[in-house]
C-alpha atoms as a PDB file:
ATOM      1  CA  UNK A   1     182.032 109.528 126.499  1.00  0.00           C
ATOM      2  CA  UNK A   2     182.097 113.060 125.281  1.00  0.00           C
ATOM      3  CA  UNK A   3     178.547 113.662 123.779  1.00  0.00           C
ATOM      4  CA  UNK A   4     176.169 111.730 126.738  1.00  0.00           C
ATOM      5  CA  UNK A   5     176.889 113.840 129.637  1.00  0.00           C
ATOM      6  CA  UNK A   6     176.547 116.918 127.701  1.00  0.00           C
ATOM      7  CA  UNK A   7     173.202 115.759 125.876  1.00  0.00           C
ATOM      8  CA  UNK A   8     172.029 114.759 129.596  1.00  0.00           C
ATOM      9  CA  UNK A   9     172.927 118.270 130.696  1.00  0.00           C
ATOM     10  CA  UNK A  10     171.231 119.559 127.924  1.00  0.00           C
ATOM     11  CA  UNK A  11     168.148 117.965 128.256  1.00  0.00           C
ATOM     12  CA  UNK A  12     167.915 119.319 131.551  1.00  0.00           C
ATOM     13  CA  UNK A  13     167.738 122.562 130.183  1.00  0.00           C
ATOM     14  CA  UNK A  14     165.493 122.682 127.325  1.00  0.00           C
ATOM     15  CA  UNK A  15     163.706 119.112 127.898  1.00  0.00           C
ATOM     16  CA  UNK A  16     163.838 115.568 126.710  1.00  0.00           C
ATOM     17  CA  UNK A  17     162.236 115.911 123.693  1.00  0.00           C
ATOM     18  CA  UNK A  18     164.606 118.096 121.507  1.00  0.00           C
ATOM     19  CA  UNK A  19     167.483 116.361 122.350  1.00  0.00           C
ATOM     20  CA  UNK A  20     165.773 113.219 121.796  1.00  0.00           C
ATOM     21  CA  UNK A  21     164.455 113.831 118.527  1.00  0.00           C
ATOM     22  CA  UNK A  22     167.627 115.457 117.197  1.00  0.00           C
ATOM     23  CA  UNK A  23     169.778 112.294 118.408  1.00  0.00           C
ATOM     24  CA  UNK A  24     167.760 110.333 116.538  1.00  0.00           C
ATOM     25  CA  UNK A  25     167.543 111.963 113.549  1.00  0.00           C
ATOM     26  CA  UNK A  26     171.192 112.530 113.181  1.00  0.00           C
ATOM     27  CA  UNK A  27     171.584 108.727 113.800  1.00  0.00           C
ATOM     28  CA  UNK A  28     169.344 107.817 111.143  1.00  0.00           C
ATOM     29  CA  UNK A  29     171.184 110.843 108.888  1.00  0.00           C
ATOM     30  CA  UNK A  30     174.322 108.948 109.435  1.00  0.00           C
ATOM     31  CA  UNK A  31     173.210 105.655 108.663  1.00  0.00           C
ATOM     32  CA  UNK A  32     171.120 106.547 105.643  1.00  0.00           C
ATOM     33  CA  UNK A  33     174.219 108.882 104.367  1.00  0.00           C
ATOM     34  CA  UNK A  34     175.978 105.232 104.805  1.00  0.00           C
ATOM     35  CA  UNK A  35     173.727 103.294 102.868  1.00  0.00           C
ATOM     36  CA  UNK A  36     173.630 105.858  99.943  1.00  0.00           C
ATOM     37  CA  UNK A  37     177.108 106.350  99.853  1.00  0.00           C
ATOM     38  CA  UNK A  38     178.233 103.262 101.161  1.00  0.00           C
ATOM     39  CA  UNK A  39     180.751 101.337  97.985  1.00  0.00           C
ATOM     40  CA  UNK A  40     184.183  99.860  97.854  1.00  0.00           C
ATOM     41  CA  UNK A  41     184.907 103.055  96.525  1.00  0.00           C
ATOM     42  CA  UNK A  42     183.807 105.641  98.731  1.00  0.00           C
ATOM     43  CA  UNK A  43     186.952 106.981 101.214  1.00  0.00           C
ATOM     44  CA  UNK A  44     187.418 106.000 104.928  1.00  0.00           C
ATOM     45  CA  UNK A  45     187.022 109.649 105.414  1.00  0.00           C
ATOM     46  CA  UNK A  46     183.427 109.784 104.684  1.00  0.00           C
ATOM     47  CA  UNK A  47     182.432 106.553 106.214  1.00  0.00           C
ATOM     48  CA  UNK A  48     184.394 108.097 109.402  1.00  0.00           C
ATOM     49  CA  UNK A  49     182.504 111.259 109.424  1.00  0.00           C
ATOM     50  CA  UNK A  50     178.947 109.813 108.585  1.00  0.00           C
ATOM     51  CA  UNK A  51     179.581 107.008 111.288  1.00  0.00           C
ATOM     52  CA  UNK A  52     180.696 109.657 113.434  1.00  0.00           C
ATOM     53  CA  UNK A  53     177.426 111.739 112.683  1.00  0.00           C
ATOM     54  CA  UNK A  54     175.376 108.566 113.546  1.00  0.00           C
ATOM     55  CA  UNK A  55     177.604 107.793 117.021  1.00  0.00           C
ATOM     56  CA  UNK A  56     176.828 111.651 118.162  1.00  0.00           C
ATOM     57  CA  UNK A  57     173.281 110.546 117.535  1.00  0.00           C
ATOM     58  CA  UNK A  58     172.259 107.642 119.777  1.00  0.00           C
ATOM     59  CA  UNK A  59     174.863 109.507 122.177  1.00  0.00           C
ATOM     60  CA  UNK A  60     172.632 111.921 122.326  1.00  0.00           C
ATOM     61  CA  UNK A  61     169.446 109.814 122.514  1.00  0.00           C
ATOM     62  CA  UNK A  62     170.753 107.076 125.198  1.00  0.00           C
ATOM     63  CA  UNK A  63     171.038 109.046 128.508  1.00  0.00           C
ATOM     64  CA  UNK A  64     167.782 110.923 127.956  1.00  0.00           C
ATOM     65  CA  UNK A  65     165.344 107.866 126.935  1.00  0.00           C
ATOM     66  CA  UNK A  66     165.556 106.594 130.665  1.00  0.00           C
ATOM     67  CA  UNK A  67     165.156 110.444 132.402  1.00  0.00           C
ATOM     68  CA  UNK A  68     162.217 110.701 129.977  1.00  0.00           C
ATOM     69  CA  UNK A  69     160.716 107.359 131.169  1.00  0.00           C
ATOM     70  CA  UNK A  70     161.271 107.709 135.045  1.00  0.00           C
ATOM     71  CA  UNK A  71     159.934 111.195 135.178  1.00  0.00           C
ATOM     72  CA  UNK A  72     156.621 110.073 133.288  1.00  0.00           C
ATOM     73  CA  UNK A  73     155.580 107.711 136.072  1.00  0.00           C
ATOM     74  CA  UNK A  74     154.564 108.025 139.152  1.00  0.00           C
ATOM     75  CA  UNK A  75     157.406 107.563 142.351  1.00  0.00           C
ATOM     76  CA  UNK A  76     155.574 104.346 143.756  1.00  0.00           C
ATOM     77  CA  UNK A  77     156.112 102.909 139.755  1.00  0.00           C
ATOM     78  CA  UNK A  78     159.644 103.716 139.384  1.00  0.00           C
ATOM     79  CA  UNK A  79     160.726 100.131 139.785  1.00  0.00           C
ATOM     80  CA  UNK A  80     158.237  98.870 136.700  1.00  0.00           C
ATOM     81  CA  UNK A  81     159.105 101.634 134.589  1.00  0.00           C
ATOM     82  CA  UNK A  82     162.675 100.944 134.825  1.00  0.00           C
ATOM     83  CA  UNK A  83     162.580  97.382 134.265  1.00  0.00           C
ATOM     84  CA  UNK A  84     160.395  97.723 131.471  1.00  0.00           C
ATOM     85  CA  UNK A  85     162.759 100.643 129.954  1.00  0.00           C
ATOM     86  CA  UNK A  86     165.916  98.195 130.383  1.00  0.00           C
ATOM     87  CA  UNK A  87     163.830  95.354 128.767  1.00  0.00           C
ATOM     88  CA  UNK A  88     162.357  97.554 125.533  1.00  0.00           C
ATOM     89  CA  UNK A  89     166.157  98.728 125.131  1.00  0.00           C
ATOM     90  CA  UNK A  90     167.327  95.070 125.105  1.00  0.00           C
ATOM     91  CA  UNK A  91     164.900  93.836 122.709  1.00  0.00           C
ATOM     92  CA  UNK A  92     165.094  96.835 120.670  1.00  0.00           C
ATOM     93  CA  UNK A  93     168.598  96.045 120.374  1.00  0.00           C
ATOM     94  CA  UNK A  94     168.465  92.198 119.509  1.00  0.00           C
ATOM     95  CA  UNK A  95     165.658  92.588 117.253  1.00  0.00           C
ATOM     96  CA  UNK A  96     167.322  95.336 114.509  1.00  0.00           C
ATOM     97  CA  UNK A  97     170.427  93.037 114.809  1.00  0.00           C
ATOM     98  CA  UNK A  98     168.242  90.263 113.600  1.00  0.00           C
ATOM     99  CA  UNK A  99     166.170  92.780 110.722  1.00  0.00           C
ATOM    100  CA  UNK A 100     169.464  93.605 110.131  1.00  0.00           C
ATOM    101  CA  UNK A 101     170.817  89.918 109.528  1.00  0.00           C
ATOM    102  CA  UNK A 102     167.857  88.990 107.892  1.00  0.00           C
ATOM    103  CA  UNK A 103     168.154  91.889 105.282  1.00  0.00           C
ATOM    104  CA  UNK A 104     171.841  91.552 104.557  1.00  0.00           C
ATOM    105  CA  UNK A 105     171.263  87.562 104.031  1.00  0.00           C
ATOM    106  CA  UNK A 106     168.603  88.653 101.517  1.00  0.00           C
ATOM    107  CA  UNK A 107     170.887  91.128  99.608  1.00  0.00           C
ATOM    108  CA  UNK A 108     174.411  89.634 100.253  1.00  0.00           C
ATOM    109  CA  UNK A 109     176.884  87.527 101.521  1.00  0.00           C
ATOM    110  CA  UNK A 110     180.493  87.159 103.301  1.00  0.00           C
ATOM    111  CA  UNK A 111     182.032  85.785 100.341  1.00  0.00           C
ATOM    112  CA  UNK A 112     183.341  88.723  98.584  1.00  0.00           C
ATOM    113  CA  UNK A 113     183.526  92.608  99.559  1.00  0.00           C
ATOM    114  CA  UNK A 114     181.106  93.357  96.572  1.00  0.00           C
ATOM    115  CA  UNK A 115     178.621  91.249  98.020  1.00  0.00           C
ATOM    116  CA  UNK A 116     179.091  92.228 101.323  1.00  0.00           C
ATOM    117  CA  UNK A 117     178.574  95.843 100.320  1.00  0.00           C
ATOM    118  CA  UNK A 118     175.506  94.390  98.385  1.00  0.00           C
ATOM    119  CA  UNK A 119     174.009  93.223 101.682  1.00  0.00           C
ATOM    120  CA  UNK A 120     175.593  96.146 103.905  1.00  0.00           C
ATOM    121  CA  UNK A 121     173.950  98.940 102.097  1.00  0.00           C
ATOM    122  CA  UNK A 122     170.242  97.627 102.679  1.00  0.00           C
ATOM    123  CA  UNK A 123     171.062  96.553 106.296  1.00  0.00           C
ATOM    124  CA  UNK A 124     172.165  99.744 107.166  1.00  0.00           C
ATOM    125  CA  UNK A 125     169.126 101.619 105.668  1.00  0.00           C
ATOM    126  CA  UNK A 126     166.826  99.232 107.632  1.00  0.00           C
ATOM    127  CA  UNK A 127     168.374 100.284 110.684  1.00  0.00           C
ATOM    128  CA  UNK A 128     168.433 104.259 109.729  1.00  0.00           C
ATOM    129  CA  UNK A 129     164.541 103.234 108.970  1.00  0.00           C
ATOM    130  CA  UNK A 130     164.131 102.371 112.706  1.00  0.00           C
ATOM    131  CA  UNK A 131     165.932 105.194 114.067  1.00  0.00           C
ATOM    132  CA  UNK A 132     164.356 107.641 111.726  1.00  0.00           C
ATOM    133  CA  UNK A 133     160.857 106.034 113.354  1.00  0.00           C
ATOM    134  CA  UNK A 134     162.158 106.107 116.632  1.00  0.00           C
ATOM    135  CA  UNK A 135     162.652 109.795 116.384  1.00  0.00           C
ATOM    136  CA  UNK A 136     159.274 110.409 114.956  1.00  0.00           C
ATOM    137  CA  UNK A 137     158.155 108.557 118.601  1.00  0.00           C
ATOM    138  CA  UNK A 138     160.231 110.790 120.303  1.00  0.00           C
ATOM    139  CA  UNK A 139     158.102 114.031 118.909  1.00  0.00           C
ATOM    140  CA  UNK A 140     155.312 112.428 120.464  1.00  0.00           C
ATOM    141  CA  UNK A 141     157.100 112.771 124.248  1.00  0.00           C
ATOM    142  CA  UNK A 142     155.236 115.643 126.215  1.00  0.00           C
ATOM    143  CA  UNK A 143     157.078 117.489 128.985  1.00  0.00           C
ATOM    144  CA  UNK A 144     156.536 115.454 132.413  1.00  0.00           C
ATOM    145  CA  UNK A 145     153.605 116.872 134.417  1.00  0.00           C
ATOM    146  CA  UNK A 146     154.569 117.461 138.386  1.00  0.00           C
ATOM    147  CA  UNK A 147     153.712 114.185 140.522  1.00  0.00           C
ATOM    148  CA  UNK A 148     151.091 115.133 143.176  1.00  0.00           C
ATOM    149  CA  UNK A 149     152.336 112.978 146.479  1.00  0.00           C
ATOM    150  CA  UNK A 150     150.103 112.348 148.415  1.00  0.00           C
ATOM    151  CA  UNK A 151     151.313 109.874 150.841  1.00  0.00           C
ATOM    152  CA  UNK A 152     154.739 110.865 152.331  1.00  0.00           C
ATOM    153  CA  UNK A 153     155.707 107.398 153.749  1.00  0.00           C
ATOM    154  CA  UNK A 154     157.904 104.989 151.740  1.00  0.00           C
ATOM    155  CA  UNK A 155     156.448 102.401 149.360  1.00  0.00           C
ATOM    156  CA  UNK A 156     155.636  99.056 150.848  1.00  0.00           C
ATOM    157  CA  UNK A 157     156.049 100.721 154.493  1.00  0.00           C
ATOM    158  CA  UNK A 158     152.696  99.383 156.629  1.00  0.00           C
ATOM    159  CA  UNK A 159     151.150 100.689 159.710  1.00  0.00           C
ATOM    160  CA  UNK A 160     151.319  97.962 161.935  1.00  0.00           C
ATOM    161  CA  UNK A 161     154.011  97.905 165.201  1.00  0.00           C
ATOM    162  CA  UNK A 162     156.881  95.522 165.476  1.00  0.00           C
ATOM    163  CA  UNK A 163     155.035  93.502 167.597  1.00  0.00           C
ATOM    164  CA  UNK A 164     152.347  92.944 165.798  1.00  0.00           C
ATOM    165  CA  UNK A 165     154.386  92.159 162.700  1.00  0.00           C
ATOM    166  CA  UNK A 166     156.301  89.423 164.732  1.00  0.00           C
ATOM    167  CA  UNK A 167     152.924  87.924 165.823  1.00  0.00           C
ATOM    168  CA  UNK A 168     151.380  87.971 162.277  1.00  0.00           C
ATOM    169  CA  UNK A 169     154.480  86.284 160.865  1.00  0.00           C
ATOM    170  CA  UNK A 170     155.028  83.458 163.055  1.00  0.00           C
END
């Protein structure tokens, strides 16, 4: 709520990339800071501020991935690229859930809070592993070239009169 609209305004000013990249490096920071750290005897305090390190993160990352995206494509593709943005995030989303599953079933269990730290501390470094990737994708973002238009009518918009179009259709 706080971090987004400034990271937005941000990467208006000194482009997608940087804030990208830095979003997603302090998320992975925070979640590999968890899953070093991460014991029945480390304090609230730390998990708080590491957590909170991570949250700043993907705050940062979240409202530029779809300017990014949109201004990348052409106007007449805006639709696709949108729908294919919303799509990626989803299954991005469901599939570290289930790496993450996977990997705490393989390391731990709800029985007990040593074993659920046992399976906690490798889930959480799988998912700092896919943010720490997803920033090294994010250096790979080049700044948006200006779209040439060359047709100034709306998409889908045809040259053929009302009339006609009410003959053709019937």
């Amino acid at each position: 709520m706080l971090i987004s609209p400034i990271a937005g305004a941000a990467s208006d000013r000194i482009g997608r990339r940087p804030v990208m990249v830095t979003g997603l490096f302090l998320q992975g920071a925070g979640f590999v800071w968890v899953a070093v750290r991460g014991s029945l005897a480390t304090s609230w305090t730390e998990l708080d501020v590491a957590l909170l390190i991570a949250g700043v993160g993907v705050s940062m990352a979240l409202p530029t991935v779809p300017t990014a995206v949109l201004n990348a494509v052409a106007p007449h593709e805006l639709g696709k690229a949108s729908g294919i943005n919303y799509m990626m995030q989803r299954f991005g989303a469901v599939f570290a859930i289930a790496v993450a599953s996977a990997v705490f079933a393989a390391y731990g269990h709800l029985g007990t809070p040593v074993s659920v730290t046992d399976g906690f501390r490798p889930a959480i470094a799988a998912c700092a592993g896919f943010a720490l990737l997803a920033a090294l994708g994010a250096l790979a973002i080049t700044p948006a070239r200006p779209q040439q238009v060359t047709d100034a009518e709306p998409v889908g918009f045809h040259h053929q009169d009302s009339t006609e179009r009410v003959r053709g259709s019937a």
